[in-house]
N, C-alpha and C. Protein backbone atom coordinates (compact mmCIF):
# COMPACT_ATOMS: atom_id res chain seq x y z
N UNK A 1 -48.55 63.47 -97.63
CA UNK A 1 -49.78 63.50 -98.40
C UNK A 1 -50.37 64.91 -98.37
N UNK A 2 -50.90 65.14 -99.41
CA UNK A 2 -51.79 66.64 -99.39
C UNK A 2 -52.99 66.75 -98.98
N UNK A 3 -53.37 67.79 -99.16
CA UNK A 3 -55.11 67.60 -98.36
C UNK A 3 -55.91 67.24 -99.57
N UNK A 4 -56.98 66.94 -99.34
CA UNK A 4 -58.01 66.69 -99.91
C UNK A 4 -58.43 67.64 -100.79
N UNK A 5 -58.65 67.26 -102.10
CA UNK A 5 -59.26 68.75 -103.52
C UNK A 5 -60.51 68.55 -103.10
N UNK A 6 -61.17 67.83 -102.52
CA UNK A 6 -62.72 67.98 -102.65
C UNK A 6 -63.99 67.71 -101.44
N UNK A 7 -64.75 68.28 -101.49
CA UNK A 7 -65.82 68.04 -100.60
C UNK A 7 -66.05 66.41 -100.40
N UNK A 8 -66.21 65.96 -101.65
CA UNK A 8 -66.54 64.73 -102.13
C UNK A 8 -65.88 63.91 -101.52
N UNK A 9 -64.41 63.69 -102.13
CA UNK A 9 -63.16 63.07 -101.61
C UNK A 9 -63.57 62.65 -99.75
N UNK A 10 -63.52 64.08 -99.51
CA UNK A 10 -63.76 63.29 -97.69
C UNK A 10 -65.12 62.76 -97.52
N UNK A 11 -65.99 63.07 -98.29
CA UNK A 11 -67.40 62.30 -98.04
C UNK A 11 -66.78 61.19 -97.75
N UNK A 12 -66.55 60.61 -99.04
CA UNK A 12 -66.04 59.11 -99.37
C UNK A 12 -65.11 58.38 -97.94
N UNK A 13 -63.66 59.39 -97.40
CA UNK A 13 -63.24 59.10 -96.24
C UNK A 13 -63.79 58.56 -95.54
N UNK A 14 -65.08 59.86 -95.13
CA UNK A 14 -65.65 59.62 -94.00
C UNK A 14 -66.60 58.31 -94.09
N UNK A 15 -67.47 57.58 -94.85
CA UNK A 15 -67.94 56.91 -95.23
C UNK A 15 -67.06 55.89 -95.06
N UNK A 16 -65.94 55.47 -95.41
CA UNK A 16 -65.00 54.29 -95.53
C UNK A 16 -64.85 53.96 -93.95
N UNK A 17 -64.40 55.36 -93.55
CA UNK A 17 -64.09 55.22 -91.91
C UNK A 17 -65.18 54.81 -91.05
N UNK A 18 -66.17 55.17 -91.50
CA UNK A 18 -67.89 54.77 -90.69
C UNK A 18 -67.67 53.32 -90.98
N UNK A 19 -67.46 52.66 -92.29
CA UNK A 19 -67.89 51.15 -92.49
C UNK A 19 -66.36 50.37 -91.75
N UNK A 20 -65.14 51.10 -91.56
CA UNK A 20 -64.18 49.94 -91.20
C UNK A 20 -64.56 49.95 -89.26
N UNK A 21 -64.90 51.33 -89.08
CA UNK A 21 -65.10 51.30 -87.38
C UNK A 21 -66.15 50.54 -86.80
N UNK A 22 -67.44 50.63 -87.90
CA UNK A 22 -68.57 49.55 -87.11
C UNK A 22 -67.98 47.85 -88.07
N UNK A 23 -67.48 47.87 -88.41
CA UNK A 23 -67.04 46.26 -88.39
C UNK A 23 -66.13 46.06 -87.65
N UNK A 24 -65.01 47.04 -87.26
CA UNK A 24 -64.15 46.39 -86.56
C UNK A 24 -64.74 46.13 -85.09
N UNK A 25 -65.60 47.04 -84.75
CA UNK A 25 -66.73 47.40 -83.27
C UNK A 25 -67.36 45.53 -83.28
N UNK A 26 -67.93 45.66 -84.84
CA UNK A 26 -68.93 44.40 -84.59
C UNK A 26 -67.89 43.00 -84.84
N UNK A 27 -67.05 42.65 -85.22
CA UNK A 27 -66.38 41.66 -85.42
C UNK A 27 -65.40 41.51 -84.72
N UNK A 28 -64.72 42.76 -84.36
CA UNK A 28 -63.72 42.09 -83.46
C UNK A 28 -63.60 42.64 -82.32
N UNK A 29 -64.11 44.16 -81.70
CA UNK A 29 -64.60 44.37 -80.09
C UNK A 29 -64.99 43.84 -79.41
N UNK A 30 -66.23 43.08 -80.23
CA UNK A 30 -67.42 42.89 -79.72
C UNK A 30 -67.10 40.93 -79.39
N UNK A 31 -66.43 40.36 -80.26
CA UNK A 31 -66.08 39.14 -80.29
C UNK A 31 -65.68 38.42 -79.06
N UNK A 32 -66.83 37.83 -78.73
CA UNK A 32 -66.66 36.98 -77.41
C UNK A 32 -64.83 36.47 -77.04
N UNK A 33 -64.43 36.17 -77.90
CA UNK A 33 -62.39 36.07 -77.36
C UNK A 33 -62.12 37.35 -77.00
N UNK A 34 -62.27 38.31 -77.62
CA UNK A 34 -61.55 39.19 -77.26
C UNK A 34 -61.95 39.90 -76.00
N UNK A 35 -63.50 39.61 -75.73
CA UNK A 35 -63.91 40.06 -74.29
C UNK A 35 -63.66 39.11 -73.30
N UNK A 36 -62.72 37.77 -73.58
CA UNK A 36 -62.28 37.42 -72.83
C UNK A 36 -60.91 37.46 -71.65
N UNK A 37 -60.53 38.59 -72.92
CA UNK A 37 -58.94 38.97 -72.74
C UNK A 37 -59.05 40.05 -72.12
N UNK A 38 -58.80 40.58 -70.91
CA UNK A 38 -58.56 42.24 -70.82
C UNK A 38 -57.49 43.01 -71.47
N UNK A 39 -56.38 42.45 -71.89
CA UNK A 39 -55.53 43.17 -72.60
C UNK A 39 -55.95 43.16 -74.01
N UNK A 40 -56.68 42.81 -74.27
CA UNK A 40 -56.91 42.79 -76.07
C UNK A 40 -58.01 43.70 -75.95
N UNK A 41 -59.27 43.73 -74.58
CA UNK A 41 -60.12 44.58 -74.82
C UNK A 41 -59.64 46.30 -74.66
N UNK A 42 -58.19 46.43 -74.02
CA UNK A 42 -57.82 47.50 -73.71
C UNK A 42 -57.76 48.03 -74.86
N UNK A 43 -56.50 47.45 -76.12
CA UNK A 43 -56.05 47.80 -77.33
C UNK A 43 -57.02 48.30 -78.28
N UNK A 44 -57.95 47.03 -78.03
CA UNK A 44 -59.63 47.07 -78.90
C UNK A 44 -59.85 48.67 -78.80
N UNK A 45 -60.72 48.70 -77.35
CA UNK A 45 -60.63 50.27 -76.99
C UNK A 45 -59.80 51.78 -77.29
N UNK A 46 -58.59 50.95 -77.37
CA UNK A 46 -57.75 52.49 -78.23
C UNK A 46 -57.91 52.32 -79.20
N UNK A 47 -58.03 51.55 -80.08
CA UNK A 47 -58.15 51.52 -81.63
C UNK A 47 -59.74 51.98 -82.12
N UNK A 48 -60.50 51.50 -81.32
CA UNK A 48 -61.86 52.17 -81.70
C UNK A 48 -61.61 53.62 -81.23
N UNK A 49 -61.29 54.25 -80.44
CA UNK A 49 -60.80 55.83 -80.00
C UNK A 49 -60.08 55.96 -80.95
N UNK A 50 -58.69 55.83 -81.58
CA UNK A 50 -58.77 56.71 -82.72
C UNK A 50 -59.57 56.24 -84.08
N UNK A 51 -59.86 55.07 -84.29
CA UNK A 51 -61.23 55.21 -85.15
C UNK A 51 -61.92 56.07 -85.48
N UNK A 52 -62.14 56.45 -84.43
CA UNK A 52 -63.57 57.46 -84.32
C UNK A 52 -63.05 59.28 -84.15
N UNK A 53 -61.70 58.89 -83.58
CA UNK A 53 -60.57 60.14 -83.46
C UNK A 53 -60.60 60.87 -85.31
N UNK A 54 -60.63 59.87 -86.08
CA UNK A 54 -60.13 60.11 -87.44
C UNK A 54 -61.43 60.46 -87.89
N UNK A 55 -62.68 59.82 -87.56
CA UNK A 55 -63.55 59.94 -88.20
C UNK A 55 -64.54 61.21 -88.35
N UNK A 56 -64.37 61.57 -86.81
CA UNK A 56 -64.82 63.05 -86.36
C UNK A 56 -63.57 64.14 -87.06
N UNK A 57 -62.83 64.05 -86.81
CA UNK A 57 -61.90 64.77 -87.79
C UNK A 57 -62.23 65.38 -89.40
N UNK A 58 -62.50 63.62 -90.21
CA UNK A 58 -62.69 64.05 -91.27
C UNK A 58 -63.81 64.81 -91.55
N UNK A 59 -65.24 64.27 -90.11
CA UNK A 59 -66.39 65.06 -90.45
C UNK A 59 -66.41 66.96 -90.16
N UNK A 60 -65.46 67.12 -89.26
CA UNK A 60 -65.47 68.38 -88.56
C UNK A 60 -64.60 69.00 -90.05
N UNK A 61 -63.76 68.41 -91.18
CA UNK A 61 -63.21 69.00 -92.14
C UNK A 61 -64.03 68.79 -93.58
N UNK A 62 -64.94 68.11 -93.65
CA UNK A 62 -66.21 68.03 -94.73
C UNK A 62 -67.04 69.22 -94.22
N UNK A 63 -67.22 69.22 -93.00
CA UNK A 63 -68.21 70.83 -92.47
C UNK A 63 -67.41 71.94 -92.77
N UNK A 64 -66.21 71.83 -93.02
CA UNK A 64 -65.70 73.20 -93.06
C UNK A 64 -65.60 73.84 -94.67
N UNK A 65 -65.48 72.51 -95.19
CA UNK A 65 -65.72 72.74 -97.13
C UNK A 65 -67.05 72.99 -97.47
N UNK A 66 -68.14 72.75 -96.59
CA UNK A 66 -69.49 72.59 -96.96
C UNK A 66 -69.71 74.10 -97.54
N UNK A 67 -70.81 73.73 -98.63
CA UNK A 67 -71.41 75.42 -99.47
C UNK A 67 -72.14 76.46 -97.68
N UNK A 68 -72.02 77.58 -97.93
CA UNK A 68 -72.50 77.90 -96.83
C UNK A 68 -73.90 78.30 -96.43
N UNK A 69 -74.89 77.73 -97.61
CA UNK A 69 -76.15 77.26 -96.60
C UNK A 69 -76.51 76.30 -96.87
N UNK A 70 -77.57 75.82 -96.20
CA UNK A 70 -77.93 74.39 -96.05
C UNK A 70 -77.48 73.73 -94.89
N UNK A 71 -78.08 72.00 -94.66
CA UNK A 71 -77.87 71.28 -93.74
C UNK A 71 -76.58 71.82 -92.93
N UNK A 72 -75.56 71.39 -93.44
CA UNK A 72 -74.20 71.52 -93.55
C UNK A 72 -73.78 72.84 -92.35
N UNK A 73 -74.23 74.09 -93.01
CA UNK A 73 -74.21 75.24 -91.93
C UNK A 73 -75.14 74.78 -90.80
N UNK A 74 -75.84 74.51 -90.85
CA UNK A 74 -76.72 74.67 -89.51
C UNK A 74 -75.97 73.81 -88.61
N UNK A 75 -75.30 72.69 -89.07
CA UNK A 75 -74.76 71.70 -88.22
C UNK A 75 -73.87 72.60 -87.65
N UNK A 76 -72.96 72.67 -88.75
CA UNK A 76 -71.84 73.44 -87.84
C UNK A 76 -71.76 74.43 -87.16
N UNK A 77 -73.10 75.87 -87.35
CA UNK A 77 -72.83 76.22 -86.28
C UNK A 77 -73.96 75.77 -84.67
N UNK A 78 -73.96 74.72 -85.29
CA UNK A 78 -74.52 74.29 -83.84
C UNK A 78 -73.64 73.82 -82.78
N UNK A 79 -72.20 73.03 -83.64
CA UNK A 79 -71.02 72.32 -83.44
C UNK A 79 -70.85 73.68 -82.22
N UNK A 80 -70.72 74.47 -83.07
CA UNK A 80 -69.72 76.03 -82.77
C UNK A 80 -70.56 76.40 -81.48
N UNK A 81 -71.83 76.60 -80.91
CA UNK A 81 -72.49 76.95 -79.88
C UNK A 81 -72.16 76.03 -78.90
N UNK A 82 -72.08 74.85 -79.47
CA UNK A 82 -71.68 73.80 -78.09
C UNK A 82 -70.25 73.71 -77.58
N UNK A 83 -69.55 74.42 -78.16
CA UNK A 83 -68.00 74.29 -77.81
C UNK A 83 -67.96 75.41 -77.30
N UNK A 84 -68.86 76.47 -77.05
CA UNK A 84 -68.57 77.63 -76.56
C UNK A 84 -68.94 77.59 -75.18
């Protein structure tokens, strides 16, 4: 697959990825069976980690397309001070 043509495009990603991670969090993490199981809550747990693996991803690559002022910059280089 190629990268993304647009700012937009990963909005949308990132957005999709926000709504499948808090349902899968609220319907099936969170789901009394599955906190009955320790091996299902383990899996649960890696799958919400890269969930959220993908999701920070796409956001750390929407900041990098962002116009360079506005919201957008300030975030990121705030990103950039805290990693330093």
């Amino acid at each position: 697959m190629g990268q993304f043509s647009s700012e937009r495009g990963l909005l949308e990603i990132i957005d999709r990825a926000q709504l499948i991670l808090t349902s899968w969090q609220a319907f099936v993490e969170e789901h009394p069976e599955t906190q009955l199981h320790p091996a299902l809550v383990s899996i649960s747990d890696e799958v919400t980690d890269l969930m959220a693996a993908f999701y920070l991803e796409a956001s750390e690559m929407a900041l990098d397309q962002a116009p360079v002022s506005g919201l957008a910059t300030d975030v990121k280089m705030v990103k950039k001070n805290q990693m330093m």
